[in-house]
PDB file of N, CA and C in Angstrom:
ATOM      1  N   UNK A   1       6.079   0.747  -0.971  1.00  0.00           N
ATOM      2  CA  UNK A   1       5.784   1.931  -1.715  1.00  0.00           C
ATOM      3  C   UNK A   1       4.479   2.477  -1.159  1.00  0.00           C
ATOM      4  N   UNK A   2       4.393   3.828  -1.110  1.00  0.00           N
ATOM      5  CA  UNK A   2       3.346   4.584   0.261  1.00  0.00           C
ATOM      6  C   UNK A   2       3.041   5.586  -0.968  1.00  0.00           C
ATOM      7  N   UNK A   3       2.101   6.342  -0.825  1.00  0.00           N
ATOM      8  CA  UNK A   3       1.879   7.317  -1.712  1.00  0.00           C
ATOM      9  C   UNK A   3       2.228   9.000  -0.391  1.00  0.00           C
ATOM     10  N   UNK A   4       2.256   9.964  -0.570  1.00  0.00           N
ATOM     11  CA  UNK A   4       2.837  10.644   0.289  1.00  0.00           C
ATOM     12  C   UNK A   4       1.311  10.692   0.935  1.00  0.00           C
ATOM     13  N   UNK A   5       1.758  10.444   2.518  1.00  0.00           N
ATOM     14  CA  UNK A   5       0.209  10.708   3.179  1.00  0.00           C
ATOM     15  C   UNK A   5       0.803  10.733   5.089  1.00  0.00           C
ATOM     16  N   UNK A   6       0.260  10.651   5.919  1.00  0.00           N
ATOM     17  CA  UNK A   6       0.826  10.547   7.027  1.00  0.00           C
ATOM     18  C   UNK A   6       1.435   9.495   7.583  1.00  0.00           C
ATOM     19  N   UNK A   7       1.528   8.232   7.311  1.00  0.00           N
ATOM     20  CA  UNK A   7       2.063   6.798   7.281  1.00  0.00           C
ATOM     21  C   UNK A   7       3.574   7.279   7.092  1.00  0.00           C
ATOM     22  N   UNK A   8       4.190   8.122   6.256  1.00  0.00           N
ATOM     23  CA  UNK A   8       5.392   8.117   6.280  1.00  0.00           C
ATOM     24  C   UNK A   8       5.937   8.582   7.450  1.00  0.00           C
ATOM     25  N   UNK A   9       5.357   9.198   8.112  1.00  0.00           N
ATOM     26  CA  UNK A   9       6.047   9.735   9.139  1.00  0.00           C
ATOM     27  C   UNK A   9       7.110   8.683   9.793  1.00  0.00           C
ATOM     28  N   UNK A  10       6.444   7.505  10.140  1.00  0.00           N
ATOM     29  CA  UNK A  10       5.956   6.383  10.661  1.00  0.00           C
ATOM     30  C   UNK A  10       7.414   5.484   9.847  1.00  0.00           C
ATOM     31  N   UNK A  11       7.510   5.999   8.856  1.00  0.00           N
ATOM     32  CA  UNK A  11       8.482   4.756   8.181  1.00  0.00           C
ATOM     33  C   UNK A  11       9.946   5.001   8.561  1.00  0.00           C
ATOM     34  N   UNK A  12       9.885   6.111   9.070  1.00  0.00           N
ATOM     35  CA  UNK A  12      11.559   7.002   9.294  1.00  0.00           C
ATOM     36  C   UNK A  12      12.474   6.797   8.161  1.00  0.00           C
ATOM     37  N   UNK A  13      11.984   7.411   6.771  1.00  0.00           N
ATOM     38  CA  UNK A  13      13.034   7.683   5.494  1.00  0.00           C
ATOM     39  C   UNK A  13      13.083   5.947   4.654  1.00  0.00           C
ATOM     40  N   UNK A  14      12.167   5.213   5.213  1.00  0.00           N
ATOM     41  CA  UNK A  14      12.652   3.823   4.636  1.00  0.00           C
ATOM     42  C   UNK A  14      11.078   3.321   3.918  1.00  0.00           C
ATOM     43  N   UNK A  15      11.132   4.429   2.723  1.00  0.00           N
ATOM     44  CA  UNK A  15       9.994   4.323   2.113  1.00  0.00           C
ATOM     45  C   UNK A  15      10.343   4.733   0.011  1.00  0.00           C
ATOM     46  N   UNK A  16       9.294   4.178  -0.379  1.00  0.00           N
ATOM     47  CA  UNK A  16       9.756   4.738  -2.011  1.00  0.00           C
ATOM     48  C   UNK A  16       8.396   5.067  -2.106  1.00  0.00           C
ATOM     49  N   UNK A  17       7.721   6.353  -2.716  1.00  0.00           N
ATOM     50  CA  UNK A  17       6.884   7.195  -3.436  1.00  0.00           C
ATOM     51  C   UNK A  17       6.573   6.702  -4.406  1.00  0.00           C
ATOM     52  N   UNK A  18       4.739   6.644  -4.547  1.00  0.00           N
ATOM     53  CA  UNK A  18       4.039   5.752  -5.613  1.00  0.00           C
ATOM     54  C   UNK A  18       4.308   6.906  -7.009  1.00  0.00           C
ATOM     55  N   UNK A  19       4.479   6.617  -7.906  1.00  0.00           N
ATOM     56  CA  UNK A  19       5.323   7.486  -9.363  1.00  0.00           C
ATOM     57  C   UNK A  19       3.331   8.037  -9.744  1.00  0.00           C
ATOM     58  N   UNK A  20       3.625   8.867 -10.914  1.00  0.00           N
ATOM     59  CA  UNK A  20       2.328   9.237 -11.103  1.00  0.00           C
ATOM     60  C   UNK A  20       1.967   8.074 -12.438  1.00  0.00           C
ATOM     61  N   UNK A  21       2.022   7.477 -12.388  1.00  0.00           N
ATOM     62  CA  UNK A  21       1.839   6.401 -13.426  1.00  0.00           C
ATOM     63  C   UNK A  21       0.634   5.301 -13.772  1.00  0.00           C
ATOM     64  N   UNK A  22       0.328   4.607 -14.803  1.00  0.00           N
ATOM     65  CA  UNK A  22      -0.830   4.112 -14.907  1.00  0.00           C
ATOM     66  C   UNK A  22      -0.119   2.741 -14.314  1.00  0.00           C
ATOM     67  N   UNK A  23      -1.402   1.284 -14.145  1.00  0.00           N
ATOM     68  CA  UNK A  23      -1.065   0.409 -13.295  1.00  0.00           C
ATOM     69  C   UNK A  23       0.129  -0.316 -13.703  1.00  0.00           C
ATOM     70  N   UNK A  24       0.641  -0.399 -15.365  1.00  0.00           N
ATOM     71  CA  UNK A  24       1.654  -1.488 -15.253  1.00  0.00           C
ATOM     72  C   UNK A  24       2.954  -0.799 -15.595  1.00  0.00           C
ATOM     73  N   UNK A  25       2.868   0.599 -15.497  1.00  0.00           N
ATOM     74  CA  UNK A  25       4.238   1.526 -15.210  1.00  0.00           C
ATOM     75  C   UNK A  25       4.556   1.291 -14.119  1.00  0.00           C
ATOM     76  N   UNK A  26       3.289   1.234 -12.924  1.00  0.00           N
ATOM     77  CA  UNK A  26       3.708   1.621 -11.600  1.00  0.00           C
ATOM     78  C   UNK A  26       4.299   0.251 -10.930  1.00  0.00           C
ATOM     79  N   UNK A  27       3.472  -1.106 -11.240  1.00  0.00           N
ATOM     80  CA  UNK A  27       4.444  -2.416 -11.018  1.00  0.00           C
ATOM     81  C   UNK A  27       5.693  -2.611 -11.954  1.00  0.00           C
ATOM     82  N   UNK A  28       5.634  -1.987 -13.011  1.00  0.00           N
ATOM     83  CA  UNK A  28       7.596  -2.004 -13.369  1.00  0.00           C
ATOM     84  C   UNK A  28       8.049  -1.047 -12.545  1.00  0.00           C
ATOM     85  N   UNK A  29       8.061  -0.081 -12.382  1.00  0.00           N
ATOM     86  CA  UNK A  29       8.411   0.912 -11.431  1.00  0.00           C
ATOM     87  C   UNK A  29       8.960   0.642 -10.164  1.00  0.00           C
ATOM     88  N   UNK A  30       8.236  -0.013  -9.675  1.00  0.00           N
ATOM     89  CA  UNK A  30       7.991  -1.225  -8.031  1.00  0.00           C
ATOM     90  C   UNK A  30       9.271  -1.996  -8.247  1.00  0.00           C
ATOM     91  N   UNK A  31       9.184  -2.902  -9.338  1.00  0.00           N
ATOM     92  CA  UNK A  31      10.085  -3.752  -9.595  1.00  0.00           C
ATOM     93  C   UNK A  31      11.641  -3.141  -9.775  1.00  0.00           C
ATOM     94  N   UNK A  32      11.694  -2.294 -10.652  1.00  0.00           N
ATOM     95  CA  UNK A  32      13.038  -1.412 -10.570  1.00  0.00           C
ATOM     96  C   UNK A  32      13.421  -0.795  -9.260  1.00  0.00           C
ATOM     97  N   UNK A  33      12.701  -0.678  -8.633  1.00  0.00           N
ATOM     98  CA  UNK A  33      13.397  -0.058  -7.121  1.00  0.00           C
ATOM     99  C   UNK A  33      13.179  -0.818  -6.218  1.00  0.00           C
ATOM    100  N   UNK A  34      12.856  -2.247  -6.404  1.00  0.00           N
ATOM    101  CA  UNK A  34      13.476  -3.482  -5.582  1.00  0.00           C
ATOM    102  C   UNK A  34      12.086  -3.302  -4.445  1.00  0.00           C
ATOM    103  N   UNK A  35      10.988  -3.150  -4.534  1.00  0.00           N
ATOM    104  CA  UNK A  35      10.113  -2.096  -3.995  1.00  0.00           C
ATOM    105  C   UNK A  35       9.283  -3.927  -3.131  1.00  0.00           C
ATOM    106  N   UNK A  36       9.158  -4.226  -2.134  1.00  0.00           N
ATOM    107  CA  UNK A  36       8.749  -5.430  -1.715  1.00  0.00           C
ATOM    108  C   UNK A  36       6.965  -4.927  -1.687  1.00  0.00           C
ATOM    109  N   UNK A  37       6.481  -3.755  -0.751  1.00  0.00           N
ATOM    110  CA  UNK A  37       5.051  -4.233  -0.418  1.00  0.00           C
ATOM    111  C   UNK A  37       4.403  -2.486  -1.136  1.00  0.00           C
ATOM    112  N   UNK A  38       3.018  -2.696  -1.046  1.00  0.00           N
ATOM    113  CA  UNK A  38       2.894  -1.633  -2.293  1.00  0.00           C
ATOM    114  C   UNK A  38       1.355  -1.217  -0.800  1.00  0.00           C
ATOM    115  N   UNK A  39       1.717  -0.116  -0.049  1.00  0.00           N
ATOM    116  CA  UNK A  39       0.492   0.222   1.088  1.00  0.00           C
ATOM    117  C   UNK A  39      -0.802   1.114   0.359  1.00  0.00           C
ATOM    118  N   UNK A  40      -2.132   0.782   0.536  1.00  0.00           N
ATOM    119  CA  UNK A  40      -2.917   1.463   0.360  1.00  0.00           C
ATOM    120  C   UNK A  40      -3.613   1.886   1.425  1.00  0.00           C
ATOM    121  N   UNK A  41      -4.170   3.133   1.532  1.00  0.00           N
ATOM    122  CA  UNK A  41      -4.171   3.650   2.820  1.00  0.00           C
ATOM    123  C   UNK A  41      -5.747   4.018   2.949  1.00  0.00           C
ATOM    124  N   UNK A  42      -6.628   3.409   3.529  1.00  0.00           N
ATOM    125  CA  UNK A  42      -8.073   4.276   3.506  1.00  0.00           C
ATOM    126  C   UNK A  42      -8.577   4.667   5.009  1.00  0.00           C
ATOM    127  N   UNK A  43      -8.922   6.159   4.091  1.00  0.00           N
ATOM    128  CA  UNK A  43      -9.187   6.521   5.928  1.00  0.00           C
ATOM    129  C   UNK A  43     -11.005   6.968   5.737  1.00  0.00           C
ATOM    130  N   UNK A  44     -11.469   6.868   7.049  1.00  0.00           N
ATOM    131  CA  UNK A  44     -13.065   7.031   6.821  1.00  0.00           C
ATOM    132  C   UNK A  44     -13.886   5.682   7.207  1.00  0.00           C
ATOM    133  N   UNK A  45     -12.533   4.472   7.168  1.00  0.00           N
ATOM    134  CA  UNK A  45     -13.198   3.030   6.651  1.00  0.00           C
ATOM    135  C   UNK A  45     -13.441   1.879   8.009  1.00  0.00           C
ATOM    136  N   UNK A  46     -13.710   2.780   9.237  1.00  0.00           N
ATOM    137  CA  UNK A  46     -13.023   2.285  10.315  1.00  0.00           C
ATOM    138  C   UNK A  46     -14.017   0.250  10.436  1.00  0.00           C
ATOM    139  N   UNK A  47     -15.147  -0.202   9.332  1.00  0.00           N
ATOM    140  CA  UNK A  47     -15.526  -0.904  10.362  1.00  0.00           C
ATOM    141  C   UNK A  47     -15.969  -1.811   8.170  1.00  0.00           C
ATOM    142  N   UNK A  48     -14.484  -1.240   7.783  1.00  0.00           N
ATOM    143  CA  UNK A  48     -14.124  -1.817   6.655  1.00  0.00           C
ATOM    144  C   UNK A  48     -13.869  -3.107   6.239  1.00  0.00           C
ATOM    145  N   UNK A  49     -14.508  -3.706   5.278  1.00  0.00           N
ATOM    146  CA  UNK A  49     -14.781  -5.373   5.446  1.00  0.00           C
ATOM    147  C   UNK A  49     -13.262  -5.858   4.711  1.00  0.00           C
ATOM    148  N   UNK A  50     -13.480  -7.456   4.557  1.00  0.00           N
ATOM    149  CA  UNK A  50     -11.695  -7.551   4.258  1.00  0.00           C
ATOM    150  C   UNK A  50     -11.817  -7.020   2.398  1.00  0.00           C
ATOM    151  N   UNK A  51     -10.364  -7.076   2.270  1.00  0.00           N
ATOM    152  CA  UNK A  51      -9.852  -6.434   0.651  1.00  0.00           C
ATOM    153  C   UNK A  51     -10.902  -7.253  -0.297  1.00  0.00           C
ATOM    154  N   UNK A  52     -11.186  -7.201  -1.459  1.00  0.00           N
ATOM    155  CA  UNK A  52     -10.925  -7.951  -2.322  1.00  0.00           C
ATOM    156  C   UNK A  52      -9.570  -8.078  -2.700  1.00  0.00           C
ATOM    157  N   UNK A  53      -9.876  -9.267  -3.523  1.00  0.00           N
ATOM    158  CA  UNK A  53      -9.084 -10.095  -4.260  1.00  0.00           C
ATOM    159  C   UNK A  53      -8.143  -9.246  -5.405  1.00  0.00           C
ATOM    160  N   UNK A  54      -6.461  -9.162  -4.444  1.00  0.00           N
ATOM    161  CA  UNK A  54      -5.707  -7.999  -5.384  1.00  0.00           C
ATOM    162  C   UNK A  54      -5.271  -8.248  -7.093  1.00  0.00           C
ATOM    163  N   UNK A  55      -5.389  -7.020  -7.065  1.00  0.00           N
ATOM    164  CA  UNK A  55      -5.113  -6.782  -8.551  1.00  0.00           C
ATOM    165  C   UNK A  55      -3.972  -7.467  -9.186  1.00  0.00           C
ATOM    166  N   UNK A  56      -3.869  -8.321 -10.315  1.00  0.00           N
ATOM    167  CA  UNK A  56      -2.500  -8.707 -11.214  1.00  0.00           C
ATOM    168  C   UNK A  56      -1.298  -8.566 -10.487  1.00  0.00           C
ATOM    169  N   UNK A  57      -0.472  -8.838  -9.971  1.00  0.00           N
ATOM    170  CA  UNK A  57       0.793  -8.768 -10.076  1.00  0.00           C
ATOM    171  C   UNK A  57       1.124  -8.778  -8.563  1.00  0.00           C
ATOM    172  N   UNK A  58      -0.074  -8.019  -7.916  1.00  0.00           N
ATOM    173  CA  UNK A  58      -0.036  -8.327  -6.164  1.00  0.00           C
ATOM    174  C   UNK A  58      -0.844  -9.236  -5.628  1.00  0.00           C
ATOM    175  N   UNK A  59      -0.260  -9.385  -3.877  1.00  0.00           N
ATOM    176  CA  UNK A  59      -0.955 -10.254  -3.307  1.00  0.00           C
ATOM    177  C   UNK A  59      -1.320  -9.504  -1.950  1.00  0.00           C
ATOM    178  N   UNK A  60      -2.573 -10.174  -1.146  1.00  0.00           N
ATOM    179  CA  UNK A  60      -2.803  -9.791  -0.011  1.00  0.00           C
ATOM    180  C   UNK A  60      -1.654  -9.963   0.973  1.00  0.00           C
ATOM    181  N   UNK A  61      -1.093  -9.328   1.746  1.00  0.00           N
ATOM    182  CA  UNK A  61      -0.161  -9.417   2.787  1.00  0.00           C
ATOM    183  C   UNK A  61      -0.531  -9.176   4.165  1.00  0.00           C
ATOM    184  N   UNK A  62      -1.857  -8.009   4.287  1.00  0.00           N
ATOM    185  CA  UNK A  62      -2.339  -7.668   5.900  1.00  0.00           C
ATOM    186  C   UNK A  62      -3.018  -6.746   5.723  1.00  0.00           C
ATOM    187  N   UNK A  63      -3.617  -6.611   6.582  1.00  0.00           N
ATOM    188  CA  UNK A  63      -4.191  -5.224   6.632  1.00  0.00           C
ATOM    189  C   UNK A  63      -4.110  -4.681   7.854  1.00  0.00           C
ATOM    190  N   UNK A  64      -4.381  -3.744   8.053  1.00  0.00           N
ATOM    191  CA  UNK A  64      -4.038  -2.640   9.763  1.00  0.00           C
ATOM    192  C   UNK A  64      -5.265  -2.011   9.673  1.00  0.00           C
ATOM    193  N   UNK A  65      -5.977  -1.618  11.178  1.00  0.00           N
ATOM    194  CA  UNK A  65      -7.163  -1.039  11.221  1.00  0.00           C
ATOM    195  C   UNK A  65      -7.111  -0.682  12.861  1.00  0.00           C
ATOM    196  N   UNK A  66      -7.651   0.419  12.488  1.00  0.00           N
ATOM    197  CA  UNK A  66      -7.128   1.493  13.640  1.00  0.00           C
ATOM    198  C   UNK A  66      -8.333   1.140  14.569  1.00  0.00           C
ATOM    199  N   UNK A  67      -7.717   0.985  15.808  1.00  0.00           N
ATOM    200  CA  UNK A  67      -9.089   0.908  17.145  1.00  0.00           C
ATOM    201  C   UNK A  67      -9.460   1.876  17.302  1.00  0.00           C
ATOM    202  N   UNK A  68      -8.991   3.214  17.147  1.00  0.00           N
ATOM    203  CA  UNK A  68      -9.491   4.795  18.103  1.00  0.00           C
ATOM    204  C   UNK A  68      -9.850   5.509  16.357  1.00  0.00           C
ATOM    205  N   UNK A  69      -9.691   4.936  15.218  1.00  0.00           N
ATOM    206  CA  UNK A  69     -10.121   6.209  14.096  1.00  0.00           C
ATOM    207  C   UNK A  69     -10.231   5.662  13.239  1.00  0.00           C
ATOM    208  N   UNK A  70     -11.415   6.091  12.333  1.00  0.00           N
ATOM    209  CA  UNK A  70     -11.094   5.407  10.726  1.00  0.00           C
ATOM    210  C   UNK A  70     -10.522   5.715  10.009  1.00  0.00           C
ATOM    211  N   UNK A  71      -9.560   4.723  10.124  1.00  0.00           N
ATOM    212  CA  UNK A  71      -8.091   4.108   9.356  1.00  0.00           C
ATOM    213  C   UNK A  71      -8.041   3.033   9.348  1.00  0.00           C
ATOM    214  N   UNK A  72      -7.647   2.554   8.226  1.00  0.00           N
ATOM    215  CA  UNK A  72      -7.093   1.413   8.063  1.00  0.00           C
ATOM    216  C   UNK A  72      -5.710   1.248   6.535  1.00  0.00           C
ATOM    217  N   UNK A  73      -5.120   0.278   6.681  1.00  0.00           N
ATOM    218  CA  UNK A  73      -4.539   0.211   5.401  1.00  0.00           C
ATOM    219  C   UNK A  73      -3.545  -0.888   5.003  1.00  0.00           C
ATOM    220  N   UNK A  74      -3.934  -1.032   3.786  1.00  0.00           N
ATOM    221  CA  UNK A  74      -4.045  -2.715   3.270  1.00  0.00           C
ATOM    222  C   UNK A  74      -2.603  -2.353   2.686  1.00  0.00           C
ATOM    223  N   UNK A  75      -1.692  -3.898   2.743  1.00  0.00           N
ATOM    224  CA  UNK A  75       0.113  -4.079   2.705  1.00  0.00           C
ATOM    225  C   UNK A  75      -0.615  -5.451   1.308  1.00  0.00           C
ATOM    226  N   UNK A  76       0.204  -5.137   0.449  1.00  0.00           N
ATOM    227  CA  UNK A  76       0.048  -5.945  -0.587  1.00  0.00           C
ATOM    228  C   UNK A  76       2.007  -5.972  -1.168  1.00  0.00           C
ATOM    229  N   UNK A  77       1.861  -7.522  -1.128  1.00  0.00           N
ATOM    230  CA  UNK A  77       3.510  -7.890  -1.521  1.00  0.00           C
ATOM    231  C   UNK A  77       3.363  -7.990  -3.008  1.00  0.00           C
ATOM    232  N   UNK A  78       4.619  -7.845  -3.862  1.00  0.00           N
ATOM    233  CA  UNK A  78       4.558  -7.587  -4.535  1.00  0.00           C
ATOM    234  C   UNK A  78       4.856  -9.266  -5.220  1.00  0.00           C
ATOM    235  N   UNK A  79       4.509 -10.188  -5.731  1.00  0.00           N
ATOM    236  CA  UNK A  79       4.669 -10.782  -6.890  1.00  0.00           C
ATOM    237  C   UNK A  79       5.758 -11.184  -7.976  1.00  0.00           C
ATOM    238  N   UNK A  80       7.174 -11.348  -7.862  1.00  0.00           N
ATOM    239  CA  UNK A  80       7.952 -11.795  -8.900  1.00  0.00           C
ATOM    240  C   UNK A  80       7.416 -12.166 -10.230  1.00  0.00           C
TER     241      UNK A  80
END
């Protein structure tokens, strides 16, 4: 789940849209559409230290960080 930003380009149609919802709409939400990793995307952050420690219901999965721009953006799995 991606929130709409330029990353989708990138997914070619094999993506689900973060809902406008508060946090434990948006992990039932996740869960109803079978939704595996939940991307947060920060740009600006090029020399960005690691995540904290994710929120309830997720877990750290990776992060990506761009060599040529600040970008980066953290893959958090989702939790059963």
């Amino acid at each position: 789940m991606v929130p709409w930003s330029k990353i989708v380009y990138y997914l070619d149609g094999l993506w689900t849209a973060y809902p406008v919802a508060d946090y434990a709409q948006l992990l039932d939400y996740a869960h109803r559409n079978k939704v595996d990793y939940l991307v947060v995307e920060i740009v600006g952050a090029a020399s960005m230290s690691e995540p904290e420690k994710p929120p309830y219901g997720l877990e750290l999965d990776g992060v990506y960080r761009s060599d040529s721009s600040p970008y980066a953006a953290v893959f958090y799995r989702l939790v059963p």
